[in-house]
N, C-alpha and C. Protein backbone atom coordinates (compact mmCIF):
# COMPACT_ATOMS: atom_id res chain seq x y z
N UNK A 1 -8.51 3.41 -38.70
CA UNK A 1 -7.38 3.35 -37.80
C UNK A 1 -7.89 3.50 -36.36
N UNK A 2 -7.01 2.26 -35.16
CA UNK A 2 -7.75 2.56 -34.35
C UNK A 2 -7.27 3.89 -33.07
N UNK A 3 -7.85 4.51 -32.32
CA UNK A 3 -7.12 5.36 -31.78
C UNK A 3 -6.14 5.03 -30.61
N UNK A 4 -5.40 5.10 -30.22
CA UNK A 4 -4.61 4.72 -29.05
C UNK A 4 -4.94 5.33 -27.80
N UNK A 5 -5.60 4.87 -26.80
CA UNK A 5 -5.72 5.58 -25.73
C UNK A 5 -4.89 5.64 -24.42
N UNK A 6 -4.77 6.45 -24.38
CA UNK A 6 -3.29 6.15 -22.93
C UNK A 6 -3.95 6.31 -21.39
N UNK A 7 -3.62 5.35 -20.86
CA UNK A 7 -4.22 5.73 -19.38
C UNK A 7 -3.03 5.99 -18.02
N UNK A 8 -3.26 6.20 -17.65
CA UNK A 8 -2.45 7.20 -16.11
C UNK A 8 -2.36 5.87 -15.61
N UNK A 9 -1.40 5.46 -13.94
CA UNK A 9 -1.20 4.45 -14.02
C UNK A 9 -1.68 4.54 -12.36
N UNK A 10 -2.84 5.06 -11.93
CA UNK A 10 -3.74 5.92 -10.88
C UNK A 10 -4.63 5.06 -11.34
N UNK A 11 -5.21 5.39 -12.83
CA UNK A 11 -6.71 4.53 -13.32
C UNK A 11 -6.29 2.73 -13.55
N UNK A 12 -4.83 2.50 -13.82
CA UNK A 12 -4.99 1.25 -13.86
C UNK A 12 -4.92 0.54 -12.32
N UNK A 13 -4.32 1.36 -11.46
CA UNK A 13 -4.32 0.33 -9.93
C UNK A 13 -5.71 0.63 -9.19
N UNK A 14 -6.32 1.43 -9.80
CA UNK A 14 -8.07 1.11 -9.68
C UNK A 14 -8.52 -0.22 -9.71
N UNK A 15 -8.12 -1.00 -10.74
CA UNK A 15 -8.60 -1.52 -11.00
C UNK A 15 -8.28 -3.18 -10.11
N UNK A 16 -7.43 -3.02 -9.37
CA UNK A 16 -7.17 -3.94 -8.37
C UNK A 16 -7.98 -3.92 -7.44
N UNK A 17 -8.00 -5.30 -6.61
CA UNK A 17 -8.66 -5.09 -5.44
C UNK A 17 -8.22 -5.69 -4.38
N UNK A 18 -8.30 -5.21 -2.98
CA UNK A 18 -7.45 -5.43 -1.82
C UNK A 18 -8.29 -5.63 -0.69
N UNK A 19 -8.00 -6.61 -0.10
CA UNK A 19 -8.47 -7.42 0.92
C UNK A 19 -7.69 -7.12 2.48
N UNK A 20 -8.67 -6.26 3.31
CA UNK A 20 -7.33 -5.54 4.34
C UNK A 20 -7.61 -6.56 5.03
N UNK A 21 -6.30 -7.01 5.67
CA UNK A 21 -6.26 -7.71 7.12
C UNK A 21 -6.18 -6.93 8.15
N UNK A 22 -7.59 -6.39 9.00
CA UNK A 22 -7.80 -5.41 9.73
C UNK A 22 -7.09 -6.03 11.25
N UNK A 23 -6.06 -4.99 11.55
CA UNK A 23 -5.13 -5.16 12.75
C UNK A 23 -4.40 -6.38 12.75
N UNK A 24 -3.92 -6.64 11.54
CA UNK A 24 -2.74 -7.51 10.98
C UNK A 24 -2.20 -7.19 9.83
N UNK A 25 -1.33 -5.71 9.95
CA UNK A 25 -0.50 -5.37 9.05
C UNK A 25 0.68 -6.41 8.42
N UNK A 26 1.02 -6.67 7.45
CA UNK A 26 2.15 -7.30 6.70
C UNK A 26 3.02 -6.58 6.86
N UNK A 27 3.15 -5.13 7.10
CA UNK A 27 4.51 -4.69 7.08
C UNK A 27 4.69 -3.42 8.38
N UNK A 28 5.66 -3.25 9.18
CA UNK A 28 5.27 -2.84 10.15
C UNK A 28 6.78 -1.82 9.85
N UNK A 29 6.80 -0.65 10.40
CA UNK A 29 7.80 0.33 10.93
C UNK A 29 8.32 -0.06 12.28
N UNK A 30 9.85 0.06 12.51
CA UNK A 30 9.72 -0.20 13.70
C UNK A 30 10.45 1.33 14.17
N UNK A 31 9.70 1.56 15.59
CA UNK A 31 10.50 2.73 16.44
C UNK A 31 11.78 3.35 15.91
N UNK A 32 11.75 4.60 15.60
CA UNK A 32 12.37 5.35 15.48
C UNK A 32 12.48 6.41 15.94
N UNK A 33 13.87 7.20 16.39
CA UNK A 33 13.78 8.53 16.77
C UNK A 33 14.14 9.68 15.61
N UNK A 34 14.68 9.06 14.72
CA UNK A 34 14.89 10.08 13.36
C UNK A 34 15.04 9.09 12.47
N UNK A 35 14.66 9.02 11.13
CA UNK A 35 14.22 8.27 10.37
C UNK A 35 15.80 8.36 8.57
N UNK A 36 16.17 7.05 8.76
CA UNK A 36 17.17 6.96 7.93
C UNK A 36 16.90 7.62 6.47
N UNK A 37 17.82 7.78 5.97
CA UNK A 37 17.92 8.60 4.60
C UNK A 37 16.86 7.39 3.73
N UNK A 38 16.87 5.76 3.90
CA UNK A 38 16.46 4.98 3.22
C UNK A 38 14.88 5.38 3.32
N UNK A 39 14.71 5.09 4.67
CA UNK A 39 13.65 5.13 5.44
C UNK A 39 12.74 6.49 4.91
N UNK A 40 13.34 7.42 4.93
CA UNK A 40 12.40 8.74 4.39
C UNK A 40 12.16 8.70 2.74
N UNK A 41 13.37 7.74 2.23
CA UNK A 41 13.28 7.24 0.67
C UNK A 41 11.81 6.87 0.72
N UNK A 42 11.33 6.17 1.28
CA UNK A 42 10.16 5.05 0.81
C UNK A 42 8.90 6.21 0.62
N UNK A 43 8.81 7.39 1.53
CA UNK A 43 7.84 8.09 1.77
C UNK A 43 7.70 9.03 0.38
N UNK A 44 8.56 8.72 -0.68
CA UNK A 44 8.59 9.27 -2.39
C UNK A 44 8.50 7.83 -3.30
N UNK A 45 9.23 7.05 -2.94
CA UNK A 45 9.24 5.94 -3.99
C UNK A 45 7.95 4.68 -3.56
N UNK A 46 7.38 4.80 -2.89
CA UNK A 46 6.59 3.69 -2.97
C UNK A 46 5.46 3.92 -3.77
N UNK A 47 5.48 3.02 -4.86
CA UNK A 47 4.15 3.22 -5.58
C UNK A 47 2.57 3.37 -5.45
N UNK A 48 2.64 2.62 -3.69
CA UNK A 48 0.81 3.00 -3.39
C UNK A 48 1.05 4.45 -2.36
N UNK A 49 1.79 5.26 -1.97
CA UNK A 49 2.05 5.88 -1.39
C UNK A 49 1.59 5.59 0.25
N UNK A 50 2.11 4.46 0.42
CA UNK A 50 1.93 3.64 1.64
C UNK A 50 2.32 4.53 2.94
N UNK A 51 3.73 5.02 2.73
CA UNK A 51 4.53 5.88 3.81
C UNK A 51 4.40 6.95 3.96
N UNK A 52 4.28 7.67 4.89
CA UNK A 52 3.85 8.90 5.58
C UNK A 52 4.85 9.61 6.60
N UNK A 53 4.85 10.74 6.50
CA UNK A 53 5.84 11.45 7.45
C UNK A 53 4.92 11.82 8.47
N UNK A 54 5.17 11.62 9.76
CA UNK A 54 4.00 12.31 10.72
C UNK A 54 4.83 13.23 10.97
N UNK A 55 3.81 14.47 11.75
CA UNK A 55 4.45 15.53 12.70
C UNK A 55 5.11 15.29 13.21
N UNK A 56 5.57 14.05 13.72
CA UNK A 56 6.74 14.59 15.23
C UNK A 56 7.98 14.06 14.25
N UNK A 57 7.98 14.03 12.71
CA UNK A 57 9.20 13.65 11.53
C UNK A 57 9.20 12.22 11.99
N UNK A 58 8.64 11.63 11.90
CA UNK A 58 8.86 9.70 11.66
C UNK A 58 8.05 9.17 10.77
N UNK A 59 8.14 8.04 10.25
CA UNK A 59 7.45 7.84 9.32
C UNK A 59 7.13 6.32 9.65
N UNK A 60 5.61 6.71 8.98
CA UNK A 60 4.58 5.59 9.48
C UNK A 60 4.20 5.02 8.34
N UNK A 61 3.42 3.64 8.19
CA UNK A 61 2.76 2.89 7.14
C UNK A 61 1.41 2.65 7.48
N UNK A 62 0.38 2.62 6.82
CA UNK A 62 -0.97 2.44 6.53
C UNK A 62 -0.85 1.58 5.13
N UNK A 63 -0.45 -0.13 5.53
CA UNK A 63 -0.28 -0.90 4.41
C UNK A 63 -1.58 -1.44 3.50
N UNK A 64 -3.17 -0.68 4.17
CA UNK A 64 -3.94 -0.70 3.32
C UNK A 64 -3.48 -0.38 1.73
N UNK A 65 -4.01 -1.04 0.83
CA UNK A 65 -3.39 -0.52 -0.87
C UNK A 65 -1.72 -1.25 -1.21
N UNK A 66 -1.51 -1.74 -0.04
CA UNK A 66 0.13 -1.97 -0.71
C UNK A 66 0.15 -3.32 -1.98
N UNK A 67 0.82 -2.35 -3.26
CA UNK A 67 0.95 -3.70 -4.02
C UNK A 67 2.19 -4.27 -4.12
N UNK A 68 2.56 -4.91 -2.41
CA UNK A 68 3.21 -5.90 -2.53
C UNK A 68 4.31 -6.33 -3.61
N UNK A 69 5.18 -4.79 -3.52
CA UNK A 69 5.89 -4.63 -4.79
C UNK A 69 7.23 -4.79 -4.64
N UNK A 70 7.99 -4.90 -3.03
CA UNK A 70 9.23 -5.08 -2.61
C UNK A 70 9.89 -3.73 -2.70
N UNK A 71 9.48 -2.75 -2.88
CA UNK A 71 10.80 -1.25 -3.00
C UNK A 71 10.92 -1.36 -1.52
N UNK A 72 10.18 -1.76 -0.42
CA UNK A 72 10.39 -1.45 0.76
C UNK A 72 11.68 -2.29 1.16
N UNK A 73 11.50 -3.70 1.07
CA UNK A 73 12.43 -4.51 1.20
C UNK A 73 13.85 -4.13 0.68
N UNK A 74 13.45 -3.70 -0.10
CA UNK A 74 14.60 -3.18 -0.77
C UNK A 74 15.86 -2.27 -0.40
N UNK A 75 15.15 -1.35 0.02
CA UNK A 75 15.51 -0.05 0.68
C UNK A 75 15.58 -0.35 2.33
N UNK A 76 14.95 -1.23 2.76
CA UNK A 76 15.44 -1.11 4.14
C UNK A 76 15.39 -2.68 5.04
N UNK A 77 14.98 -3.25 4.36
CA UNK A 77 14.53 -4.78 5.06
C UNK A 77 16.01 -5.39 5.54
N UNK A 78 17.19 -5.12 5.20
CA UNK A 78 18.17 -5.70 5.29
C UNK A 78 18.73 -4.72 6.57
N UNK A 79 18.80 -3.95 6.27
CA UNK A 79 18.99 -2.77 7.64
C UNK A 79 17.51 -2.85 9.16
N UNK A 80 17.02 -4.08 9.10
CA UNK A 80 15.81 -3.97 9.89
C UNK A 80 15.29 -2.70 10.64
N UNK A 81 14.62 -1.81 9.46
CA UNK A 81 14.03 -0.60 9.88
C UNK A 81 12.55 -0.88 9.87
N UNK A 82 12.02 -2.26 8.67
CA UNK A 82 10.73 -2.63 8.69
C UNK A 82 10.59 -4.18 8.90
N UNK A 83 9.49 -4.82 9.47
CA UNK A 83 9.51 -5.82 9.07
C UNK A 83 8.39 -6.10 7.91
N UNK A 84 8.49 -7.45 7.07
CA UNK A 84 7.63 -7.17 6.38
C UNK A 84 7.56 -8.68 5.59
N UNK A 85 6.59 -9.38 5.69
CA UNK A 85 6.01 -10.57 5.21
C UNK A 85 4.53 -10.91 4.78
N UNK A 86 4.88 -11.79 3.72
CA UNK A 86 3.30 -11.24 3.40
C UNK A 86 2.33 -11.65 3.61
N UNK A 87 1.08 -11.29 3.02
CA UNK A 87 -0.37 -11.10 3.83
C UNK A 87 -1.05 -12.83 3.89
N UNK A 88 -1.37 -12.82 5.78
CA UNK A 88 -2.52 -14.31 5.50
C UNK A 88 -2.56 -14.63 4.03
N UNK A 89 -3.38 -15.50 3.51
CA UNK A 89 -3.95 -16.12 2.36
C UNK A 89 -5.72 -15.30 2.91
N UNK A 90 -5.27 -15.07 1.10
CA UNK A 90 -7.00 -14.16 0.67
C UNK A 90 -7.02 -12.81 1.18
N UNK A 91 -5.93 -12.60 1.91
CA UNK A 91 -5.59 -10.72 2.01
C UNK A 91 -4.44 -10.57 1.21
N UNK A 92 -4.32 -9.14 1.31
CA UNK A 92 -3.77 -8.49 0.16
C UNK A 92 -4.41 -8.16 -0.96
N UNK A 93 -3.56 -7.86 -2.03
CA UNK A 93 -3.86 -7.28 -3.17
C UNK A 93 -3.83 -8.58 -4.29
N UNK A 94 -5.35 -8.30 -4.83
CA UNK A 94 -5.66 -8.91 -6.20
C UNK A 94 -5.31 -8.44 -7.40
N UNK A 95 -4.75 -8.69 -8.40
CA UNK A 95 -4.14 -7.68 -9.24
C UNK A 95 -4.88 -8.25 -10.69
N UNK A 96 -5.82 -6.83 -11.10
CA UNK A 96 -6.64 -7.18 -12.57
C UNK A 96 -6.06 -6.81 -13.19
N UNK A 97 -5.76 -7.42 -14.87
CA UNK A 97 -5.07 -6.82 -15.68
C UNK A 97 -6.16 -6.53 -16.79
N UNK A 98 -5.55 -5.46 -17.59
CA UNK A 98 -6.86 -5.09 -18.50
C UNK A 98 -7.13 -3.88 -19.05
């Protein structure tokens, strides 16, 4: 019998690989002075943990790692709190399965 092994889902987005477009983010924050209920949403629900609360309470993106998964769009693209389109060709995220 064979054994079943379970893996964390940390070890499987290892296994991707991402191509930064250095000082050409795909998805940008725009200015804020206090940051919407949506907007502070993303800084728990995004799966690469893209969003960040800084000290002065706003929240920023470092879209290095993003897998281009839409929760952002989701949550705020319609309310233009981000913009967000995606990466040149040959940046972004490569996605291995396996």
């Amino acid at each position: 019998m064979k054994a079943i092994v379970k893996q964390r889902v940390e070890d499987k987005l290892y296994r991707n690989r991402y191509v930064v477009d250095s000082g050409r983010p795909h998805i940008k924050v725009l200015k804020h002075l206090f940051p919407s209920p949506n907007l502070l949403a993303l800084t728990q629900v995004c799966p690469a943990k893209c969003y960040q609360l800084n000290d002065r309470g706003q929240v920023t993106i470092v879209s290095d790692g993003c897998l281009e998964c839409g929760t952002c769009r989701v949550l705020c693209g319609a309310t233009g709190e981000i913009t967000w389109k995606y990466p040149r060709g040959g940046f972004g995220v490569l996605f291995k399965f396996g």
